[in-house]
C-alpha atoms as a PDB file:
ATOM      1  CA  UNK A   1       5.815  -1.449  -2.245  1.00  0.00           C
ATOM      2  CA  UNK A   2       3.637  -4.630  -1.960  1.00  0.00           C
ATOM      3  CA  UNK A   3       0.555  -2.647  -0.263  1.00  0.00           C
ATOM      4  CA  UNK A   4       1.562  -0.085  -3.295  1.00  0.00           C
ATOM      5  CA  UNK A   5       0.940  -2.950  -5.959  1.00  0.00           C
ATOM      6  CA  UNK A   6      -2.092  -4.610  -4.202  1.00  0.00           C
ATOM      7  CA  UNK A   7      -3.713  -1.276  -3.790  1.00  0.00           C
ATOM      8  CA  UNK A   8      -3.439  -0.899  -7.432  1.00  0.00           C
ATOM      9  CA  UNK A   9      -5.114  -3.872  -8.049  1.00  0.00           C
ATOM     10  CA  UNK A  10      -7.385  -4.084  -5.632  1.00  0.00           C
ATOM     11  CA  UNK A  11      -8.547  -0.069  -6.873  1.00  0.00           C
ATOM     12  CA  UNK A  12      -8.804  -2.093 -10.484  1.00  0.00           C
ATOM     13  CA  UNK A  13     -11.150  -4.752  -8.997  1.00  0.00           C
ATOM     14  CA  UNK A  14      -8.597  -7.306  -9.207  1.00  0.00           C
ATOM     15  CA  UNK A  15      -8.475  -9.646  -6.370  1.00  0.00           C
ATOM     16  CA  UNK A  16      -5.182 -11.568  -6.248  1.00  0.00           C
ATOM     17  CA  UNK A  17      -6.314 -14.814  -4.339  1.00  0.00           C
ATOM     18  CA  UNK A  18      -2.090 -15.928  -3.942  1.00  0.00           C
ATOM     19  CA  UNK A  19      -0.385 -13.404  -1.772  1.00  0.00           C
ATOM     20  CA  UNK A  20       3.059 -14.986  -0.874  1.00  0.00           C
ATOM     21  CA  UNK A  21       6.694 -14.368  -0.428  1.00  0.00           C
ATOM     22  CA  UNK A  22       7.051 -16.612  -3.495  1.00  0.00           C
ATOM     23  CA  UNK A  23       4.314 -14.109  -5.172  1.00  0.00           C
ATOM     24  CA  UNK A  24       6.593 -11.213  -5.371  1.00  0.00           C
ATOM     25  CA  UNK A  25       9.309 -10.485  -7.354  1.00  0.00           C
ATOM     26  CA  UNK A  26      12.458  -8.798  -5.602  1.00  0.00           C
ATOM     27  CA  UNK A  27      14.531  -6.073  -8.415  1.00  0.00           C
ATOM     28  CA  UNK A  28      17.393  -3.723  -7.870  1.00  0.00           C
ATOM     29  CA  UNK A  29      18.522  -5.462  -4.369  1.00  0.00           C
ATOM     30  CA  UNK A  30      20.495  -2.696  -3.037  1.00  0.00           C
ATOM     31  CA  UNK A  31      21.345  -3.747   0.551  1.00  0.00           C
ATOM     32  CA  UNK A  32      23.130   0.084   0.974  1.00  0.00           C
ATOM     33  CA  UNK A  33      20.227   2.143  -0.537  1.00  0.00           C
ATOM     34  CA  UNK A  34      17.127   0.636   0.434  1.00  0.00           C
ATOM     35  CA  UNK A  35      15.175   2.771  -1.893  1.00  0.00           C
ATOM     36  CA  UNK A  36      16.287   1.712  -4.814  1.00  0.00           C
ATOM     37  CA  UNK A  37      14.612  -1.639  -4.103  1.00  0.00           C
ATOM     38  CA  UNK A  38      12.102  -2.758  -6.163  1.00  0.00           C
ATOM     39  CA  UNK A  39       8.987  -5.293  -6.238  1.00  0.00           C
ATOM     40  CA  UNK A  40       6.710  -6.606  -9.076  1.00  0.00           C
ATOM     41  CA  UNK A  41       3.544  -8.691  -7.721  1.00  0.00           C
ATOM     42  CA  UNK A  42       3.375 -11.885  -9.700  1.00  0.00           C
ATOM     43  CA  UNK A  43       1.358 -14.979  -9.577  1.00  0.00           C
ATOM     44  CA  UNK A  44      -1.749 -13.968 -10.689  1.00  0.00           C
ATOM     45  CA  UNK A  45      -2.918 -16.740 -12.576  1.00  0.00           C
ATOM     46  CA  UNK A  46      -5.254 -17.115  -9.534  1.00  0.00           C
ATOM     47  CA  UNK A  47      -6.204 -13.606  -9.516  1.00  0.00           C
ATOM     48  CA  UNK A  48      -9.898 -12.338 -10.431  1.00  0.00           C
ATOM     49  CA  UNK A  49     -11.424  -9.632 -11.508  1.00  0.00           C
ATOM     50  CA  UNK A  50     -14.615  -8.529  -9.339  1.00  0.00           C
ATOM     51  CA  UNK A  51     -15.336  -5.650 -11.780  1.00  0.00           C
ATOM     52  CA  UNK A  52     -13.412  -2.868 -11.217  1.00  0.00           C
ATOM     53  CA  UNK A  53     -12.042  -0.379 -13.687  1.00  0.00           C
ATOM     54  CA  UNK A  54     -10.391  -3.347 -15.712  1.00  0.00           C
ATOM     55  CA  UNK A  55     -12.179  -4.339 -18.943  1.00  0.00           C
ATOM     56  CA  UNK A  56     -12.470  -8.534 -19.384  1.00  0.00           C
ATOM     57  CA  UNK A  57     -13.224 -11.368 -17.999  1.00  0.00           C
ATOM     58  CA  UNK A  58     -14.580 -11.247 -14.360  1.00  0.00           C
ATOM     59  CA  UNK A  59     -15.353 -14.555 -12.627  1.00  0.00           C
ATOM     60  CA  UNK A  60     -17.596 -14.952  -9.454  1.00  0.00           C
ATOM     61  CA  UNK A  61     -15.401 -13.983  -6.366  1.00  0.00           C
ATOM     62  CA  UNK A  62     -16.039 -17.696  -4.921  1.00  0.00           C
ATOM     63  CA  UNK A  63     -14.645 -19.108  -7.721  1.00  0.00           C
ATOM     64  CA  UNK A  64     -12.606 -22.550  -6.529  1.00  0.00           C
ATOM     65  CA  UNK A  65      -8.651 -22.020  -6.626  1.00  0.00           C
ATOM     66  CA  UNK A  66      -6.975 -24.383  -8.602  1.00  0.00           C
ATOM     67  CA  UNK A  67      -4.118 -24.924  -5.438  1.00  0.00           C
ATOM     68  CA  UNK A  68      -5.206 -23.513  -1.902  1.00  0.00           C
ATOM     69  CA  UNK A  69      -2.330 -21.537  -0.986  1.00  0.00           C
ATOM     70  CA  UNK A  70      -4.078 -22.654   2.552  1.00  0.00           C
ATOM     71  CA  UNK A  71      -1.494 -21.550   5.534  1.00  0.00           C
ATOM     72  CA  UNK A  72      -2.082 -17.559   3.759  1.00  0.00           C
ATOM     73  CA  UNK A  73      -6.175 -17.941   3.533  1.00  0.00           C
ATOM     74  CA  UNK A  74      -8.807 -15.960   5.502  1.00  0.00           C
ATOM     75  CA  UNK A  75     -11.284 -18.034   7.440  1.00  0.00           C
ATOM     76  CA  UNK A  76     -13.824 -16.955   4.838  1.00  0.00           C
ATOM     77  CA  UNK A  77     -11.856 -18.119   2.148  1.00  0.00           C
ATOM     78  CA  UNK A  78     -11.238 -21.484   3.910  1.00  0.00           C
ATOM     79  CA  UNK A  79     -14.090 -22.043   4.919  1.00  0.00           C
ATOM     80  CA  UNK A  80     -16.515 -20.599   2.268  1.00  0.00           C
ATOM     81  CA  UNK A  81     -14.226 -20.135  -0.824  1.00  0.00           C
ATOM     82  CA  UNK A  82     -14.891 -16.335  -0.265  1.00  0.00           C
ATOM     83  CA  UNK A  83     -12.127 -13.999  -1.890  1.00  0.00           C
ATOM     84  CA  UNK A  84     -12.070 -10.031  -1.751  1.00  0.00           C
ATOM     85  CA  UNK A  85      -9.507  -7.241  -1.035  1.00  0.00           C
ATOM     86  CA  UNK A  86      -9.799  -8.094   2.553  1.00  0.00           C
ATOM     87  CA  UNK A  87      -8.991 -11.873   2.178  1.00  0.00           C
ATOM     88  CA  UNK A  88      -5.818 -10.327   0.497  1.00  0.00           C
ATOM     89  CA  UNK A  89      -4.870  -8.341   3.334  1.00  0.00           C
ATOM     90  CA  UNK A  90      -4.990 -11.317   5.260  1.00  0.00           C
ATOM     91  CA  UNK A  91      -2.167 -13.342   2.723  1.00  0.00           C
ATOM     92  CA  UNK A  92      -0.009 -10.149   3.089  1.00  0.00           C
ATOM     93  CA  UNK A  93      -0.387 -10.416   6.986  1.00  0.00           C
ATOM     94  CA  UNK A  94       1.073 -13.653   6.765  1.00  0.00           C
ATOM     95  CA  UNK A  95       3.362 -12.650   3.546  1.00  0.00           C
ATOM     96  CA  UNK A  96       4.461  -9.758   6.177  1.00  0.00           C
ATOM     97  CA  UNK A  97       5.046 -12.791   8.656  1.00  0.00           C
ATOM     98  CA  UNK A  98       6.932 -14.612   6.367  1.00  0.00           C
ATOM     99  CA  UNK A  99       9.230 -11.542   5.761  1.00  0.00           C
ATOM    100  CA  UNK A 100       9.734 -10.758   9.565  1.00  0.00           C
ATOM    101  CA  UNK A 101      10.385 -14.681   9.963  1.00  0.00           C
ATOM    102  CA  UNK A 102      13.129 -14.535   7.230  1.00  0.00           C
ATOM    103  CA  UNK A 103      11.118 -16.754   4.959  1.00  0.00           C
ATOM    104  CA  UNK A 104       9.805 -19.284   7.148  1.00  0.00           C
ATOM    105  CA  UNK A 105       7.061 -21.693   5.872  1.00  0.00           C
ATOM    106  CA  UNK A 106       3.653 -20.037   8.300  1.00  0.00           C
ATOM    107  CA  UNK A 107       2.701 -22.879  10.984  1.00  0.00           C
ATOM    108  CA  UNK A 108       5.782 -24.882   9.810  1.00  0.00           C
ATOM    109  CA  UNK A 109       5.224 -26.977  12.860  1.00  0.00           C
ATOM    110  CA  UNK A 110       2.116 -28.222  11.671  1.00  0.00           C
ATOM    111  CA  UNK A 111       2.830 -30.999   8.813  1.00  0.00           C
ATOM    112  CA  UNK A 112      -0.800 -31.689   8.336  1.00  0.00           C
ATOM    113  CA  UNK A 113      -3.055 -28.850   5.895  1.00  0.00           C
ATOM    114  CA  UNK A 114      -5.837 -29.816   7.536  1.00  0.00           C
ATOM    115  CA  UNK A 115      -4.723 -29.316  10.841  1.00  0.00           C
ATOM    116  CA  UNK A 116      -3.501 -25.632   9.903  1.00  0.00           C
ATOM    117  CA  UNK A 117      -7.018 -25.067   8.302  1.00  0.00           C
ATOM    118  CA  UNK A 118      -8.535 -26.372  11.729  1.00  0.00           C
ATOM    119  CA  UNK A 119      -6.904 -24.113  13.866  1.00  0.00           C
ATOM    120  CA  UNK A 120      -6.813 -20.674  12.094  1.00  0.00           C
ATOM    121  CA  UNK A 121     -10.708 -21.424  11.733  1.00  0.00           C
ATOM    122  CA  UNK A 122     -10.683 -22.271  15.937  1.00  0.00           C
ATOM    123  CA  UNK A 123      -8.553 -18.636  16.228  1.00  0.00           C
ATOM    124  CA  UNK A 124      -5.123 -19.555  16.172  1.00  0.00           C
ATOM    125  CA  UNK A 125      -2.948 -17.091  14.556  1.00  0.00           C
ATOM    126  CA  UNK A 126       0.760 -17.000  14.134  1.00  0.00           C
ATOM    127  CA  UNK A 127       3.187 -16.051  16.133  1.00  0.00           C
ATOM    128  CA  UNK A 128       5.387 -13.133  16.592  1.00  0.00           C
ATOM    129  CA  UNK A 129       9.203 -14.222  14.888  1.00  0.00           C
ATOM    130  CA  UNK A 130      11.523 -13.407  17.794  1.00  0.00           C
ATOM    131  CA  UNK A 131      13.515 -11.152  14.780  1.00  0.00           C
ATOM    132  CA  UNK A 132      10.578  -8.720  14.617  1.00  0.00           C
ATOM    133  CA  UNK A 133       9.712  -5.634  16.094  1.00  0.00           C
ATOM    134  CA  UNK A 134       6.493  -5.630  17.848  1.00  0.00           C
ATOM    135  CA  UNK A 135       5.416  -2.558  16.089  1.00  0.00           C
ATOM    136  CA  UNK A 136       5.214  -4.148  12.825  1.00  0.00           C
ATOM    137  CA  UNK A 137       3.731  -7.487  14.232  1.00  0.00           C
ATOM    138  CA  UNK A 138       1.361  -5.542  15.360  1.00  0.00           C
ATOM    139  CA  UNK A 139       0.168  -4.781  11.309  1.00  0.00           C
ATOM    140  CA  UNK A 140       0.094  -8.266  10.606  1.00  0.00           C
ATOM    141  CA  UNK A 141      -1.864  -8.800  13.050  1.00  0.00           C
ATOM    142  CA  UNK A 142      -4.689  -6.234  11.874  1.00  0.00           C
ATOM    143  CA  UNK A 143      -4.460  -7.784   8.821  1.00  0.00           C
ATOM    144  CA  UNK A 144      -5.170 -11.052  10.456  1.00  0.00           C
ATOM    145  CA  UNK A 145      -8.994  -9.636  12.620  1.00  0.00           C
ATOM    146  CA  UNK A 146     -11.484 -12.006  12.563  1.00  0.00           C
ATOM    147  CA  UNK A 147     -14.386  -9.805  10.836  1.00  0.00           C
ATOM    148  CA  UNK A 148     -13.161  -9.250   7.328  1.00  0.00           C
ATOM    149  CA  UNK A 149     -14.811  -5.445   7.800  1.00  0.00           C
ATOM    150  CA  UNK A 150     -11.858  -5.004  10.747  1.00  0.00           C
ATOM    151  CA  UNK A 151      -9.262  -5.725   8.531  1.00  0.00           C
ATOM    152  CA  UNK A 152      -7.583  -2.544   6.813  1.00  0.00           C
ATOM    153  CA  UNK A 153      -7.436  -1.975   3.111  1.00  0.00           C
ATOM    154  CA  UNK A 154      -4.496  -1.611   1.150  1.00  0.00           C
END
């Protein structure tokens, strides 16, 4: 449901800039049926719109963030201020991280920002939890390619 409600914005030209756990909005928690579970994408008080089918304001997609949500940012967004579609399916690599970790804070080991900043930019990525199944660490890690135009779309 989260690539469901980032497709939809991303197909309205809205780029959402704060993909987190703490971004999305859990409803109907129904730990026997699993379908009846669902999600609202919030947060988007960061969000932009790069001129899609949405009418409004649009603001220039390297527009500075008011808070760097910087442990879930794309080396172009770190290190440019560059935000598109596929800077958001990096966040929901690490949001998917996050998930698999059961809500663990990404490079918690690191205390310093700047430190995290210097190492995703040097090629560190994060690691697989021990919880998850390499199958679907293996989708975070697409979302996490180096070349933006490697990364899948929602």
């Amino acid at each position: 449901q989260i690539t469901d409600g980032m497709n939809h914005l991303s197909l309205n030209g809205v780029v959402h800039r704060n993909l987190t756990c703490a971004s999305i909005l859990v409803f109907n928690l129904d730990i026997v049926e699993s379908k009846n579970l669902h999600i609202k994408i919030c947060e988007l008080d960061q969000a932009v719109c790069s001129g899609g089918k949405l009418h409004g304001n649009t603001a220039p997609l390297n527009t500075k963030l008011k808070v760097r949500p910087l442990r879930w940012m794309a080396p172009e967004s770190l290190q440019y201020e560059q935000f598109s579609e596929k800077s958001d399916v990096w966040a929901f690599g690490v949001t998917m991280w996050e998930i698999l970790s059961w809500a663990s804070a990404p490079f918690s080991h690191i205390v310093d920002d700047a430190e995290v900043e210097r190492r995703v930019l040097a090629g560190e990525r994060l690691l697989m939890p021990s919880s998850s199944h390499p199958g679907t660490f293996e989708i975070a890690q697409e979302c996490w390619k180096d070349a933006k135009a490697e990364r899948p779309s929602f």
